[in-house]
N, C-alpha and C. Protein backbone atom coordinates (compact mmCIF):
# COMPACT_ATOMS: atom_id res chain seq x y z
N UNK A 1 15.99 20.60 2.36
CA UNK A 1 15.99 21.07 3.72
C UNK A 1 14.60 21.56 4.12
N UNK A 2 13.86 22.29 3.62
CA UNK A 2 12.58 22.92 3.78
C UNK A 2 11.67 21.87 3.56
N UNK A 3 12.01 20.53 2.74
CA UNK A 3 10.94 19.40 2.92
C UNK A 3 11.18 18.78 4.77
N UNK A 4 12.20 18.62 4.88
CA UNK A 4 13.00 17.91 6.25
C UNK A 4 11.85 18.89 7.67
N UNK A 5 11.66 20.26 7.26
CA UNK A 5 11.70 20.97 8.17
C UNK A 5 9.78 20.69 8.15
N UNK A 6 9.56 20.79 7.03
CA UNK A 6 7.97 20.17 6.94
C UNK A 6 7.96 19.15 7.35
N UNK A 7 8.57 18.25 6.98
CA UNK A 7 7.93 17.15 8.13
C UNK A 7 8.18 16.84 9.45
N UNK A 8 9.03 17.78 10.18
CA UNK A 8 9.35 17.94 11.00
C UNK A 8 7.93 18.69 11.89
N UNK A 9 7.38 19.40 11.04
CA UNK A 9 6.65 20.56 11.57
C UNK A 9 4.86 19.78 11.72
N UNK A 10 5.18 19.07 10.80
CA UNK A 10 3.60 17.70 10.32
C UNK A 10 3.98 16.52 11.38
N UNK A 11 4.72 16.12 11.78
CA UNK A 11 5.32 14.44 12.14
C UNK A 11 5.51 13.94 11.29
N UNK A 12 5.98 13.92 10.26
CA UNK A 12 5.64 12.83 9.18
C UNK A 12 7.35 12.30 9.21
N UNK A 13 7.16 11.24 9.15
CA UNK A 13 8.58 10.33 9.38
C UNK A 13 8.71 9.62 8.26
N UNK A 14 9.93 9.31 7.70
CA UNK A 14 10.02 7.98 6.72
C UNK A 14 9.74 6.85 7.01
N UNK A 15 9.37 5.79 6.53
CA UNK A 15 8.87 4.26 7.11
C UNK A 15 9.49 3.53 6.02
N UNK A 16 10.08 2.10 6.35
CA UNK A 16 10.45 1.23 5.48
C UNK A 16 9.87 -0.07 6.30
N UNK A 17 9.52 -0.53 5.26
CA UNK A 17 8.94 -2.33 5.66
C UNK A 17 9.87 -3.07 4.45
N UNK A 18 10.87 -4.20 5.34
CA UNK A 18 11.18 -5.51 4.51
C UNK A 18 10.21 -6.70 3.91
N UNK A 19 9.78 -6.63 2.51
CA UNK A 19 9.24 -7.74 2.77
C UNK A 19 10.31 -9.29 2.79
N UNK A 20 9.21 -10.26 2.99
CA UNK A 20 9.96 -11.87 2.56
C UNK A 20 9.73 -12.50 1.87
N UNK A 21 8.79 -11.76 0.79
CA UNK A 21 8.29 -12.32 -0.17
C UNK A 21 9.21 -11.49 -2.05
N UNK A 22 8.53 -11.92 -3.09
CA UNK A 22 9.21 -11.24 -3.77
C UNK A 22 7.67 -10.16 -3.99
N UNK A 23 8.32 -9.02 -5.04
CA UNK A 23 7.66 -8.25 -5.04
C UNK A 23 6.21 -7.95 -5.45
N UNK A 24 5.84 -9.16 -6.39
CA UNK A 24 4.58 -9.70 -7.05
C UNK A 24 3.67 -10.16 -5.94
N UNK A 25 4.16 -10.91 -5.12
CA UNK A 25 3.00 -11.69 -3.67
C UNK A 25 3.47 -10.26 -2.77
N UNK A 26 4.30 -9.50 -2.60
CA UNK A 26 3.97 -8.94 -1.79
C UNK A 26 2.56 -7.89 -2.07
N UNK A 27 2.82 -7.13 -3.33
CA UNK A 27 1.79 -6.50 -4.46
C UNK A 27 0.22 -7.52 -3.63
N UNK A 28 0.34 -8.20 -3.78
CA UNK A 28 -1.18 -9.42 -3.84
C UNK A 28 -1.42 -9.85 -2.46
N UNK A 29 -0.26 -9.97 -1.69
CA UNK A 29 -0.77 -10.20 -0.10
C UNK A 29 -1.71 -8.56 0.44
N UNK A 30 -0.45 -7.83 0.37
CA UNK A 30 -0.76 -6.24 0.95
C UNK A 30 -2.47 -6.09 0.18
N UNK A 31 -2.76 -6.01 -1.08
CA UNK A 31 -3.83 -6.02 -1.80
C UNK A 31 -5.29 -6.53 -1.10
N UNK A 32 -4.47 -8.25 -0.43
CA UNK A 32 -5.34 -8.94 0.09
C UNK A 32 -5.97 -8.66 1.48
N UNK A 33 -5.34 -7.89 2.33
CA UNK A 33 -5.23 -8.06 3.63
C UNK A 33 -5.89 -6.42 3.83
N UNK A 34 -6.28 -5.84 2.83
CA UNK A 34 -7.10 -4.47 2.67
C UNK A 34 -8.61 -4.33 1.95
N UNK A 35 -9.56 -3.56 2.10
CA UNK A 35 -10.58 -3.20 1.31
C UNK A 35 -10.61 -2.50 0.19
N UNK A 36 -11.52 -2.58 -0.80
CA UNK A 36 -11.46 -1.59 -1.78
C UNK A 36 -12.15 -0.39 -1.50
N UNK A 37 -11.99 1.14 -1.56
CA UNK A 37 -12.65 1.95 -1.01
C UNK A 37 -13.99 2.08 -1.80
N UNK A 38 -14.82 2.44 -1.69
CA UNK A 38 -16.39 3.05 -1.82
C UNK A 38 -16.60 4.22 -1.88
N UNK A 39 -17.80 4.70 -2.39
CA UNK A 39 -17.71 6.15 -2.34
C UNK A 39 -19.17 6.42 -0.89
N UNK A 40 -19.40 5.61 -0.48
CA UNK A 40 -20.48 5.70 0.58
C UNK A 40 -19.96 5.74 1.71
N UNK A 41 -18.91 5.21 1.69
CA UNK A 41 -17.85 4.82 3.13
C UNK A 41 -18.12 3.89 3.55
N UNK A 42 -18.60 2.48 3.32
CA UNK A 42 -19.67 1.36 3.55
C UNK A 42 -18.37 0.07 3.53
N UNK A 43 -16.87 0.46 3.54
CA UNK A 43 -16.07 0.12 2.82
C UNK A 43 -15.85 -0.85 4.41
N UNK A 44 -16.03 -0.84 5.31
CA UNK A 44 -16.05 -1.59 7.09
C UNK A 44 -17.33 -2.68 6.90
N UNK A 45 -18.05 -1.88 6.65
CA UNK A 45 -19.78 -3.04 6.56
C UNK A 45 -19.04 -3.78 5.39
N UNK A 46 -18.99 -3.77 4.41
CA UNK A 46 -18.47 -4.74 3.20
C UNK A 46 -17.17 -5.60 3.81
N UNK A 47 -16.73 -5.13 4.75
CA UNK A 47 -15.48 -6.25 5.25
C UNK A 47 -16.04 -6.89 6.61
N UNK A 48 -17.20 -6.44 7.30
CA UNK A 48 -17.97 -6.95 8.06
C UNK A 48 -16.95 -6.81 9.03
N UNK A 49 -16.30 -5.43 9.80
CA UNK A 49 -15.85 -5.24 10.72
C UNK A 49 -16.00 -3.44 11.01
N UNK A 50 -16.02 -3.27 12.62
CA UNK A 50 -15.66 -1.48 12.41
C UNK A 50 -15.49 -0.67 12.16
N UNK A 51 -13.92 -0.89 11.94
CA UNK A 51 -12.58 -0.69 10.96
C UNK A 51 -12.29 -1.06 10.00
N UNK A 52 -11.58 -0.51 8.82
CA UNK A 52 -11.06 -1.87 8.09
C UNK A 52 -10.22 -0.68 7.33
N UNK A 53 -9.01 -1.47 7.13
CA UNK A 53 -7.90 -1.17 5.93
C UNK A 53 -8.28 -0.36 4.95
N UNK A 54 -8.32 0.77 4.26
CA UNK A 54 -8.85 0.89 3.13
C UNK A 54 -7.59 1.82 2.15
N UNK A 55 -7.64 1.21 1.04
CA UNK A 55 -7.01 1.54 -0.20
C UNK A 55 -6.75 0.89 -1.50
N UNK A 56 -5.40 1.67 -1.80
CA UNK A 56 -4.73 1.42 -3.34
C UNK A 56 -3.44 0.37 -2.94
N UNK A 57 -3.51 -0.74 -3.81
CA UNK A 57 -1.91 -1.02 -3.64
C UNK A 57 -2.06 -1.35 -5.40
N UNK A 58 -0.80 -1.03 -5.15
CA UNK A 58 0.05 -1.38 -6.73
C UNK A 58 1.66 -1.39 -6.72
N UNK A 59 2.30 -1.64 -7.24
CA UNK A 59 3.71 -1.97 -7.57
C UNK A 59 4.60 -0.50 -7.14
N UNK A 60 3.78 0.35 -7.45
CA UNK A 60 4.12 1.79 -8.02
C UNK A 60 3.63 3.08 -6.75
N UNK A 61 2.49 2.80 -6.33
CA UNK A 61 1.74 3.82 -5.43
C UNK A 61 1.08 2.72 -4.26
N UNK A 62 1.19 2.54 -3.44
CA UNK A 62 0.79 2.07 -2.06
C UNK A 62 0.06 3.64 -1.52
N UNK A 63 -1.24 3.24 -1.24
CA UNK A 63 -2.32 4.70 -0.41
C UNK A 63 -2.99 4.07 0.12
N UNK A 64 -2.76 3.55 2.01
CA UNK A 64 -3.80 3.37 2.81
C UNK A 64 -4.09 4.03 4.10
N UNK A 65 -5.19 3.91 4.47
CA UNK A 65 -5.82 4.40 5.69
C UNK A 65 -6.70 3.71 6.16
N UNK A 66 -7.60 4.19 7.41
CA UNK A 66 -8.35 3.16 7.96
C UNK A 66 -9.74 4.22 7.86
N UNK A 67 -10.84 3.21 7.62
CA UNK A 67 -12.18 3.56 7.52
C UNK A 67 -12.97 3.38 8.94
N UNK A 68 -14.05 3.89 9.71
CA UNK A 68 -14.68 3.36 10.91
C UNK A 68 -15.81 3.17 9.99
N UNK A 69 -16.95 2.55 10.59
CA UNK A 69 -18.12 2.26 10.01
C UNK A 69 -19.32 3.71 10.43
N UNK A 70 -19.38 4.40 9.61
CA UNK A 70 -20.79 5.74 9.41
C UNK A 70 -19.76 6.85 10.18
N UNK A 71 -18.37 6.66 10.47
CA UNK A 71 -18.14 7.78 10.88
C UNK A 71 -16.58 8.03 10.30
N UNK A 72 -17.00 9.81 9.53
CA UNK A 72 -15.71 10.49 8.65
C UNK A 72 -15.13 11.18 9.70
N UNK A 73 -13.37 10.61 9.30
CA UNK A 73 -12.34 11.54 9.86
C UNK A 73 -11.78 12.13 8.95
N UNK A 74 -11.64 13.57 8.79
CA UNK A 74 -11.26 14.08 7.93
C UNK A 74 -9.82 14.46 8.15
N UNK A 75 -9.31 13.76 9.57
CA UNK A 75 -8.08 14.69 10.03
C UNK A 75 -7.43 13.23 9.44
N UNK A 76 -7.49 12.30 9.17
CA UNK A 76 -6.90 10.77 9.56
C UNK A 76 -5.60 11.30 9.15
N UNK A 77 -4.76 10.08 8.94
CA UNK A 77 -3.67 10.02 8.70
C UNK A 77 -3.37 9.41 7.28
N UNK A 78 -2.61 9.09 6.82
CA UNK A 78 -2.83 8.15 5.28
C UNK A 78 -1.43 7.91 5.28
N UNK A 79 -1.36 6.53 4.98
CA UNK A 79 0.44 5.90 4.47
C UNK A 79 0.13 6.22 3.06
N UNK A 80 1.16 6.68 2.46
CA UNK A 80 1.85 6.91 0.83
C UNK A 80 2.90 6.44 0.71
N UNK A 81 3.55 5.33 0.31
CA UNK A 81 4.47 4.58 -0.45
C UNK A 81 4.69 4.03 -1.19
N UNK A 82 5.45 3.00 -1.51
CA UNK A 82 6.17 2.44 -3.19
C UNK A 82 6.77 1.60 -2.92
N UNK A 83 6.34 0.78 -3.18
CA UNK A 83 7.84 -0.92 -3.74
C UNK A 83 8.59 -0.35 -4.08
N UNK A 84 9.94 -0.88 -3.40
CA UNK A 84 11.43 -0.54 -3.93
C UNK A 84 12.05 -2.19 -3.99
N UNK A 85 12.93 -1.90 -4.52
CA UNK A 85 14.04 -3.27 -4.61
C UNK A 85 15.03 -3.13 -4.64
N UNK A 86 15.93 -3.58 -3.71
CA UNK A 86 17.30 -3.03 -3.42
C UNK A 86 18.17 -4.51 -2.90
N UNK A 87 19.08 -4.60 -4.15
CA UNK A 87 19.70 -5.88 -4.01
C UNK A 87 19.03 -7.05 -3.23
N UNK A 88 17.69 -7.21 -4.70
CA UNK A 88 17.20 -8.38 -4.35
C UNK A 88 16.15 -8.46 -3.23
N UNK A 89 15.92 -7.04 -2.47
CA UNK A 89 15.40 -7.30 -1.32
C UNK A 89 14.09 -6.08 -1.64
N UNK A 90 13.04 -6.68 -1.41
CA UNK A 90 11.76 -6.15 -1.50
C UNK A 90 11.20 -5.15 -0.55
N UNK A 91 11.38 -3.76 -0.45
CA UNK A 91 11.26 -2.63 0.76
C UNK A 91 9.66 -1.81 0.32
N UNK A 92 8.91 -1.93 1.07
CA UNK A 92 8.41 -1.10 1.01
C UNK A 92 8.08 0.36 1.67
N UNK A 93 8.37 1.55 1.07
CA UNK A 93 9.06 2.71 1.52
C UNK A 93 8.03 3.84 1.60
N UNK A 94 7.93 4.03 2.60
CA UNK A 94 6.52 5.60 2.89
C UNK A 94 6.71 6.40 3.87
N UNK A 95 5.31 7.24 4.23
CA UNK A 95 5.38 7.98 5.77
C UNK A 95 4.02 7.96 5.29
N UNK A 96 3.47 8.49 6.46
CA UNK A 96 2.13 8.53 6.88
C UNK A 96 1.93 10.29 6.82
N UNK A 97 0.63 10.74 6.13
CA UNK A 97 0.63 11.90 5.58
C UNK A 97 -0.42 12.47 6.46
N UNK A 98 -0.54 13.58 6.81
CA UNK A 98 -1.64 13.69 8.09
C UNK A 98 -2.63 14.54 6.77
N UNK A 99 -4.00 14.98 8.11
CA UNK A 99 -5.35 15.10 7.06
C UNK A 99 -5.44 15.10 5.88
N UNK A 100 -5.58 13.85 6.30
CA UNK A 100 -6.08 12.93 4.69
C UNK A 100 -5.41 13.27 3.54
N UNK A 101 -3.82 13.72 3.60
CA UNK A 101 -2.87 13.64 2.84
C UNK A 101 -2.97 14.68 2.08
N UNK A 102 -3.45 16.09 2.87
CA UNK A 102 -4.00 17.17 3.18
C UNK A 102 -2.86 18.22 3.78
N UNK A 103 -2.08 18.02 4.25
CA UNK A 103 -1.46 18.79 4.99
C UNK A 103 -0.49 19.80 4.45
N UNK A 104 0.13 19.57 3.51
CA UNK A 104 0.87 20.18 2.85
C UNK A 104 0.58 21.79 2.55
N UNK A 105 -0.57 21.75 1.55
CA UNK A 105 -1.34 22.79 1.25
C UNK A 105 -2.29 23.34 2.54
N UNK A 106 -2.80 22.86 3.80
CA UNK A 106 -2.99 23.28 4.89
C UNK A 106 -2.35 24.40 5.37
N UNK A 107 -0.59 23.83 5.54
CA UNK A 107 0.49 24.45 6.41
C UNK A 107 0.52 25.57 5.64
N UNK A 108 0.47 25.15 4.16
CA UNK A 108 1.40 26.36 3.25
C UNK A 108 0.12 27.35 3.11
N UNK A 109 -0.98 27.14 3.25
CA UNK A 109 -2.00 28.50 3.61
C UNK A 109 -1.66 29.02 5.08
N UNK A 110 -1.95 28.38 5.76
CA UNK A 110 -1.93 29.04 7.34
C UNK A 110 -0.20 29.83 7.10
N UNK A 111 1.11 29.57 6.82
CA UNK A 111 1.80 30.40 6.53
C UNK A 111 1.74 31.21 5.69
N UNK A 112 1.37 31.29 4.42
CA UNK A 112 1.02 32.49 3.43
C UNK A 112 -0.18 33.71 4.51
N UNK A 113 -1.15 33.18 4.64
CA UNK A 113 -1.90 34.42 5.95
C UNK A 113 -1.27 34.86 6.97
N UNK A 114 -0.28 33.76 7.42
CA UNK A 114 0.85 34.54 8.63
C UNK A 114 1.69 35.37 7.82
N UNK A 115 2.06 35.40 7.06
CA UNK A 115 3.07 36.15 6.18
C UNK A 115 2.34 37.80 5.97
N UNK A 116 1.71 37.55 5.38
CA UNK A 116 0.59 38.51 5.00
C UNK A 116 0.05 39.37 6.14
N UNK A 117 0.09 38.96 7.06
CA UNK A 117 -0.36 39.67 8.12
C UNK A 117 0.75 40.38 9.35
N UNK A 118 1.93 39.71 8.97
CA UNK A 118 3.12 40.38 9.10
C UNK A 118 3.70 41.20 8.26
N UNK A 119 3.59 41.21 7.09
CA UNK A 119 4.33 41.96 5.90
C UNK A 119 2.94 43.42 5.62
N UNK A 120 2.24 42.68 5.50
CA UNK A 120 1.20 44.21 5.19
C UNK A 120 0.89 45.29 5.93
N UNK A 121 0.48 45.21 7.91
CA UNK A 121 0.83 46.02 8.31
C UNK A 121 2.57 47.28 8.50
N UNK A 122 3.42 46.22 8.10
CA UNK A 122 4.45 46.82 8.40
C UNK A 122 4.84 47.60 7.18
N UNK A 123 4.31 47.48 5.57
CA UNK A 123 4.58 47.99 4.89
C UNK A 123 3.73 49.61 4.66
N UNK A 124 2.15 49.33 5.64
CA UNK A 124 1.50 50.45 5.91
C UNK A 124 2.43 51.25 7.13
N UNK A 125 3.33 50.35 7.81
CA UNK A 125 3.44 51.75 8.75
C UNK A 125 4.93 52.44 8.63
N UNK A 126 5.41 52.01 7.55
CA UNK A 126 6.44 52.37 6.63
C UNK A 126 6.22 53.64 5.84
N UNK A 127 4.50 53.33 5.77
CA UNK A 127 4.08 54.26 4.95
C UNK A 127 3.52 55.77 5.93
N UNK A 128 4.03 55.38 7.01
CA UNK A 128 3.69 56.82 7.71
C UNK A 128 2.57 56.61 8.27
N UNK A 129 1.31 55.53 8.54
CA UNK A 129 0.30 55.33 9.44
C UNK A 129 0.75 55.19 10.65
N UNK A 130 -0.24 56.19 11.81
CA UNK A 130 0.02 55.97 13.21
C UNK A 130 -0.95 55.46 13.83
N UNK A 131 -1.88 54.21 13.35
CA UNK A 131 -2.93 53.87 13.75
C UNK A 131 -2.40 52.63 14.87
N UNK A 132 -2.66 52.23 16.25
CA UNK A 132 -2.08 51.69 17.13
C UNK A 132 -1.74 50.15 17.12
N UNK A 133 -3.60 49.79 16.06
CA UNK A 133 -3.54 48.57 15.62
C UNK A 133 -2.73 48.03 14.93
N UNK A 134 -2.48 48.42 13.70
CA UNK A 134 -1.41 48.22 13.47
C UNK A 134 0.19 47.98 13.64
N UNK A 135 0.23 47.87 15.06
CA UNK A 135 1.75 47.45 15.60
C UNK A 135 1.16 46.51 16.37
N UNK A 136 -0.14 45.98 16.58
CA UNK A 136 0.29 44.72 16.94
C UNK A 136 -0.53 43.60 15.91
N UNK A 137 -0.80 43.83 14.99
CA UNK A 137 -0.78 43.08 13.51
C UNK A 137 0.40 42.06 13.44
N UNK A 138 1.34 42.73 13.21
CA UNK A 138 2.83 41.58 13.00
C UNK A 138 3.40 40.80 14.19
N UNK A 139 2.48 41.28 15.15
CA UNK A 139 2.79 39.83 16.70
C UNK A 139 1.65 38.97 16.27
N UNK A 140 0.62 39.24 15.56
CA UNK A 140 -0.40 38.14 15.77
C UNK A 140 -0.56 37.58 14.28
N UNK A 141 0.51 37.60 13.97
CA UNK A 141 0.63 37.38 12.57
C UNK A 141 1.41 35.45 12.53
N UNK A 142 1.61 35.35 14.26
CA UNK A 142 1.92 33.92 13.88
C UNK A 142 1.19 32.98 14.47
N UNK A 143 -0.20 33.34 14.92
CA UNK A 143 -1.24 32.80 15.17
C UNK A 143 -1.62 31.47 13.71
N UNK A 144 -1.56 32.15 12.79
CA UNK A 144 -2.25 31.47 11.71
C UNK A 144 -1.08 29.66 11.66
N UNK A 145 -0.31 30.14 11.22
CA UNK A 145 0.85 29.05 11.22
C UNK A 145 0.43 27.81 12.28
N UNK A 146 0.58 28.78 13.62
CA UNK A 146 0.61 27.80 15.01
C UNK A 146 -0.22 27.11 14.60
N UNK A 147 -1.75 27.60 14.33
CA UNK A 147 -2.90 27.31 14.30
C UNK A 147 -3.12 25.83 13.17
N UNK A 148 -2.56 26.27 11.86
CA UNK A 148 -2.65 25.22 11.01
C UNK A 148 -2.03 24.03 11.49
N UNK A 149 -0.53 24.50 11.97
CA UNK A 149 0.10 23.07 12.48
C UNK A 149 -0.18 22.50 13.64
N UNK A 150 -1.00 23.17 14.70
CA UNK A 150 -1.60 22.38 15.96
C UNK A 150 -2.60 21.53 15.53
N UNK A 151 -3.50 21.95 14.30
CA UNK A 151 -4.75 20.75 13.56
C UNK A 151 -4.36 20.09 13.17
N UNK A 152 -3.08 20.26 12.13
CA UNK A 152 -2.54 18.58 11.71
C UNK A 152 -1.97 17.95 12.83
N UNK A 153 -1.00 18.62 14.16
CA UNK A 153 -0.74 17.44 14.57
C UNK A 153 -1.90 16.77 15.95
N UNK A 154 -2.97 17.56 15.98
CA UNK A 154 -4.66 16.68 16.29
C UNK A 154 -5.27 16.00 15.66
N UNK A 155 -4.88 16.39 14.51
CA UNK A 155 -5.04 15.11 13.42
C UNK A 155 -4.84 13.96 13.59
N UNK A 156 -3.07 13.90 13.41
CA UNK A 156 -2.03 12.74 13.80
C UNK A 156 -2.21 11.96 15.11
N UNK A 157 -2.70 12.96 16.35
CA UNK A 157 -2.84 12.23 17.25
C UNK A 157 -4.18 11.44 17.48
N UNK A 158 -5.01 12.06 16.82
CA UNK A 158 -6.54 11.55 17.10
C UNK A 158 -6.73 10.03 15.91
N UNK A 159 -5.77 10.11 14.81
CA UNK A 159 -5.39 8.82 14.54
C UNK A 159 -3.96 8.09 14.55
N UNK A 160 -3.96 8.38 16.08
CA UNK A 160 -2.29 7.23 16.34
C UNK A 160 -3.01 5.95 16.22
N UNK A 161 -3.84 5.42 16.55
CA UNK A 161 -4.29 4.13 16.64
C UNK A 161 -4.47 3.32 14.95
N UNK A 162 -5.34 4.42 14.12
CA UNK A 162 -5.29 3.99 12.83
C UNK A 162 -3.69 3.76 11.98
N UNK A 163 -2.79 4.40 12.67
CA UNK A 163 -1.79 4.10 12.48
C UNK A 163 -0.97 3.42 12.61
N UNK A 164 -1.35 2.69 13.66
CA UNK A 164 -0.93 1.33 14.51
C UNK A 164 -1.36 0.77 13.54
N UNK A 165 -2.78 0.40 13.71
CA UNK A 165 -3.58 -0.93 12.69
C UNK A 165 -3.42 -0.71 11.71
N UNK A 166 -2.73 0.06 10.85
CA UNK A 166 -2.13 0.09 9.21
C UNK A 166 -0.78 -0.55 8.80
N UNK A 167 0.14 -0.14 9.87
CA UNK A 167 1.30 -0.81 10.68
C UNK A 167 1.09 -2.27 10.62
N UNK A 168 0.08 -2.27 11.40
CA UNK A 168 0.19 -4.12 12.05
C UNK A 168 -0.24 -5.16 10.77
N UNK A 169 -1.25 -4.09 9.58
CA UNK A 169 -1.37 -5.25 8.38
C UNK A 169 -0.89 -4.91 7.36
N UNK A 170 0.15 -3.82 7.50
CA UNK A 170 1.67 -3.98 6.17
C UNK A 170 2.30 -4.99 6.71
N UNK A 171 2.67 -5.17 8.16
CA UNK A 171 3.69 -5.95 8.74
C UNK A 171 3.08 -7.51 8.63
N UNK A 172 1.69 -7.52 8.53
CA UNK A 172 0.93 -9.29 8.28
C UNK A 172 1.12 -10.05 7.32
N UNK A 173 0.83 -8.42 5.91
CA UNK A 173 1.25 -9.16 5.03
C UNK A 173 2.12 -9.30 4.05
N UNK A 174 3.41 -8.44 4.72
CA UNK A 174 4.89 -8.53 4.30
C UNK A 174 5.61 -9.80 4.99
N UNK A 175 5.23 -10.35 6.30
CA UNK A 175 6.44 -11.08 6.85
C UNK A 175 5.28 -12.35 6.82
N UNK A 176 6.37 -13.44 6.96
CA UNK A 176 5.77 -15.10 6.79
C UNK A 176 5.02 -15.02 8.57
N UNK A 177 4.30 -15.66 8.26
CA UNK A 177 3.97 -16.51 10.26
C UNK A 177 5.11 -16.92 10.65
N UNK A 178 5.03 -16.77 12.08
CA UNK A 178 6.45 -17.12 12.84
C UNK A 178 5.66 -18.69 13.39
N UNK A 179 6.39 -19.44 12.96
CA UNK A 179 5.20 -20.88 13.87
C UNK A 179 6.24 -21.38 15.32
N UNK A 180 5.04 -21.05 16.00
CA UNK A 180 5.26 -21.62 17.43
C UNK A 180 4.57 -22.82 17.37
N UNK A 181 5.22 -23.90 17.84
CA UNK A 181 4.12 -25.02 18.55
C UNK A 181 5.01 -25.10 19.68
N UNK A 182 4.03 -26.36 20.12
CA UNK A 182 3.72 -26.66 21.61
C UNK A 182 4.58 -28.22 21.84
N UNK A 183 5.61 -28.55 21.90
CA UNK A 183 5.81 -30.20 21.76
C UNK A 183 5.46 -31.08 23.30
């Protein structure tokens, strides 16, 4: 329940992709249709585009995101998922993790300082302090929280688009071409 309510609080949604392949070409398409990351960030110039795909695929851990060329987002977003197989049918199963798959430990600081800043004045004025500040300590004690979770979800929004285009080449290279012609 308290995971449900975190991602509730992040955006973070479950995602499933069918593939149509079996699970080995899907492993090697997804693989194909991405960059290998760099440690320069040069990982767009090496695919000779803007943007570009960048990650891990394997059988086991799927980790991508999108790179721009000379410029770090530290808020991005990141898919984390896993090949599954479920009667025969090849799923691949994630959500998209906000700053940079970052968020978790974000939220859970900005609440530990909200906590703290509610619980400590009130245990001083328990203790018989009549100092004024101190009563309004535990109203501004949920500043911190708000605060952490309004950056992740500026995060999320400042890469909806990278999220799209991560979307659009799980979905390229999970499903066959649809062939249209012209007769």
């Amino acid at each position: 329940m308290l995971q449900t309510i975190f991602d509730r609080l992040c955006g973070q949604e479950a995602l499933a992709f069918e593939s149509e392949f079996s699970i080995d070409e899907s492993v090697r398409r997804l693989s194909s249709s991405r960059v290998e990351p760099d440690l320069l960030g040069l990982a767009p110039l090496a695919a000779m585009k803007l943007v570009a795909v960048v990650g891990r695929v394997t059988e086991d851990h799927v980790s991508l995101r999108c790179e721009r060329l000379f410029i770090f987002n530290g808020l991005r977003s990141v898919f984390v998922g896993r090949f599954q197989t479920f009667d025969g049918r090849v799923i691949l199963i994630g959500q998209f993790v906000g700053v940079d798959g970052h968020a978790g430990p974000i939220v859970g600081a900005g609440l530990a300082m909200g906590l703290l800043m509610i619980v400590g004045p009130l245990l001083e004025l328990l203790g018989g302090s009549h100092d004024p500040m101190l009563w309004l300590m535990p109203l501004l004690g949920w500043l911190p929280p708000l605060f952490t979770i309004g950056i992740v979800r500026l995060g999320r929004w400042l890469s909806s688009s990278d999220e799209k285009r991560i979307i659009g080449a799980i979905k390229h290279a999970l499903l066959k071409p649809q062939r249209t012609g012209v007769a």
